[in-house]
Protein backbone atom coordinates (compact mmCIF):
# COMPACT_ATOMS: atom_id res chain seq x y z
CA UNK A 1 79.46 8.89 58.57
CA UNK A 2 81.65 9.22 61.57
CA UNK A 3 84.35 12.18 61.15
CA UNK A 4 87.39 11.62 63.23
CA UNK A 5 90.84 14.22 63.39
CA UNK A 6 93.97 13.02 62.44
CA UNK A 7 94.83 13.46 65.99
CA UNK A 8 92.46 11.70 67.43
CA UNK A 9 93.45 8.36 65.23
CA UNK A 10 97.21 9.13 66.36
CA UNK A 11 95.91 8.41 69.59
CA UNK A 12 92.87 6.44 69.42
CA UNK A 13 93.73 4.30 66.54
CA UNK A 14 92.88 0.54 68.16
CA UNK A 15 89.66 1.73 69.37
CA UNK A 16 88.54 3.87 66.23
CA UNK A 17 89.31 0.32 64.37
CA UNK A 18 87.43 -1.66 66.50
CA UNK A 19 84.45 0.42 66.17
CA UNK A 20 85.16 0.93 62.25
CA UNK A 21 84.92 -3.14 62.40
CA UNK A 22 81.99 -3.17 64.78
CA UNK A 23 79.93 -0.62 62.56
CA UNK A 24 81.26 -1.57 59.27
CA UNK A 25 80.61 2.60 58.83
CA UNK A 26 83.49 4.41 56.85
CA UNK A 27 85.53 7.24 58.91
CA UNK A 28 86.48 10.51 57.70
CA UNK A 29 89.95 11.58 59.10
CA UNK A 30 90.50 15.06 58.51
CA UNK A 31 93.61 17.19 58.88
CA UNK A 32 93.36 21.04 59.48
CA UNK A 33 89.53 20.68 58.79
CA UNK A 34 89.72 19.30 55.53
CA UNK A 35 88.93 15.73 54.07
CA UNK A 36 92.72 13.43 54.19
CA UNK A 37 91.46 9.78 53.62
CA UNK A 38 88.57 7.43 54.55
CA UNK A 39 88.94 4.68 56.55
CA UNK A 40 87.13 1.26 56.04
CA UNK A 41 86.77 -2.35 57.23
CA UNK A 42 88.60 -4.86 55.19
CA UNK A 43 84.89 -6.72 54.11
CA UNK A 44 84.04 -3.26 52.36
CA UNK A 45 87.34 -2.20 51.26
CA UNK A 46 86.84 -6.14 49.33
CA UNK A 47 83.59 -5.96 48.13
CA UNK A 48 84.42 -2.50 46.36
CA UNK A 49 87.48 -4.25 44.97
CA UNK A 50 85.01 -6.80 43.18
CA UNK A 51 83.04 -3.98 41.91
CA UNK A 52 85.65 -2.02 41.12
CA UNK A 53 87.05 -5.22 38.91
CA UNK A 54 83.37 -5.87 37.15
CA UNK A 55 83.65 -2.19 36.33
CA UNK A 56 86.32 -2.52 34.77
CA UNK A 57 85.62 -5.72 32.84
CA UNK A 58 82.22 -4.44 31.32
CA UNK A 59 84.34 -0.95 30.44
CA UNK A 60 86.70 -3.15 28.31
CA UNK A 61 83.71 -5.40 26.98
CA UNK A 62 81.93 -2.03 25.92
CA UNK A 63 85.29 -0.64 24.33
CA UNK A 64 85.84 -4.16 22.54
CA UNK A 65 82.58 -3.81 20.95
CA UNK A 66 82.71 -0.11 20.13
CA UNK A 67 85.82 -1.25 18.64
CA UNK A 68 84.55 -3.91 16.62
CA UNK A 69 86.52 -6.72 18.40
CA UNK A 70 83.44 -8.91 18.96
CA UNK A 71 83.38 -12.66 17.43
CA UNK A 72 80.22 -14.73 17.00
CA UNK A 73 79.40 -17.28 19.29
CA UNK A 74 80.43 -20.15 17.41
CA UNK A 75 83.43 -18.77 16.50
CA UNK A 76 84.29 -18.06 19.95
CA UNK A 77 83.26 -21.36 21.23
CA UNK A 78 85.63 -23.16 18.22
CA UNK A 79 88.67 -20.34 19.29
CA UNK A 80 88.27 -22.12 22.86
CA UNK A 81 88.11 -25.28 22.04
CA UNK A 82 91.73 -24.83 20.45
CA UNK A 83 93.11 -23.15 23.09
CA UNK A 84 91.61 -25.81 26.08
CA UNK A 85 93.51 -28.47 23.59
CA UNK A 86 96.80 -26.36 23.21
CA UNK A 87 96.83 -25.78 27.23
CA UNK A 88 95.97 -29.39 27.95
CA UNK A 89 98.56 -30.25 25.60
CA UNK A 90 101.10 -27.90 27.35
CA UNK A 91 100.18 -29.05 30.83
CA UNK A 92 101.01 -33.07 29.84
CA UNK A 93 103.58 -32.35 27.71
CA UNK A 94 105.39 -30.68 30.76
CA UNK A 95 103.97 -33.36 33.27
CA UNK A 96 105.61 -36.23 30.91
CA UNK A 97 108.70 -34.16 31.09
CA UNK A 98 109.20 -34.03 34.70
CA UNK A 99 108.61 -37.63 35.58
C-alpha cells in the first residue's frame, strides 16, 4: 500500500489521483506520522458499498430469525401476492386519477 503525507497530497493531489485510478491501490495519508484517512478509487470505494449493504442485509436476516420473525414459505409467498395486488391497485387507481 502506497503511504503518502498530508503534504504531499496538498501539493500533489491530481497526480496522487491519477495514479490511485491507474493502480486501483488504496493510499495512506498520514499527518504527523500517524494514519488520517485512506484514499480509494471510486470502483472500490463502490464495490465495498455493495458489500457493505449485503452485510448488512444478512445481519438483519440473522437478527430476524434469532428473533423469531421468520414466516414459512407459503405464507410469505400468499403475504406478497396481497401486497403486488394492493400496489398494482394503488399505481392504477392513481393513473385513472390523473388522466
Amino acid at each position: 500500500m502506497k503511504v503518502e503525507l498530508v503534504t504531499s497530497l496538498k501539493r500533489r493531489a491530481t497526480e496522487i489521483i491519477r495514479e490511485l485510478n491507474e493502480e486501483s491501490e488504496p493510499v495512506l495519508i498520514t499527518e504527523h506520522g500517524k494514519p488520517a484517512a485512506y484514499l480509494i478509487d471510486v470502483e472500490s470505494f463502490q464495490e465495498l458499498t455493495k458489500r457493505n449493504e449485503l452485510l448488512e442485509g444478512l445481519a438483519r436476516g440473522e437478527s430476524a430469525i434469532k428473533q423469531g420473525r421468520v414466516v414459512l414459505q407459503k405464507e410469505a409467498k400468499e403475504r406478497m401476492k396481497k401486497w403486488l395486488r394492493l400496489s398494482l391497485g394503488e399505481i392504477l387507481v392513481t393513473h385513472s386519477a390523473g388522466t
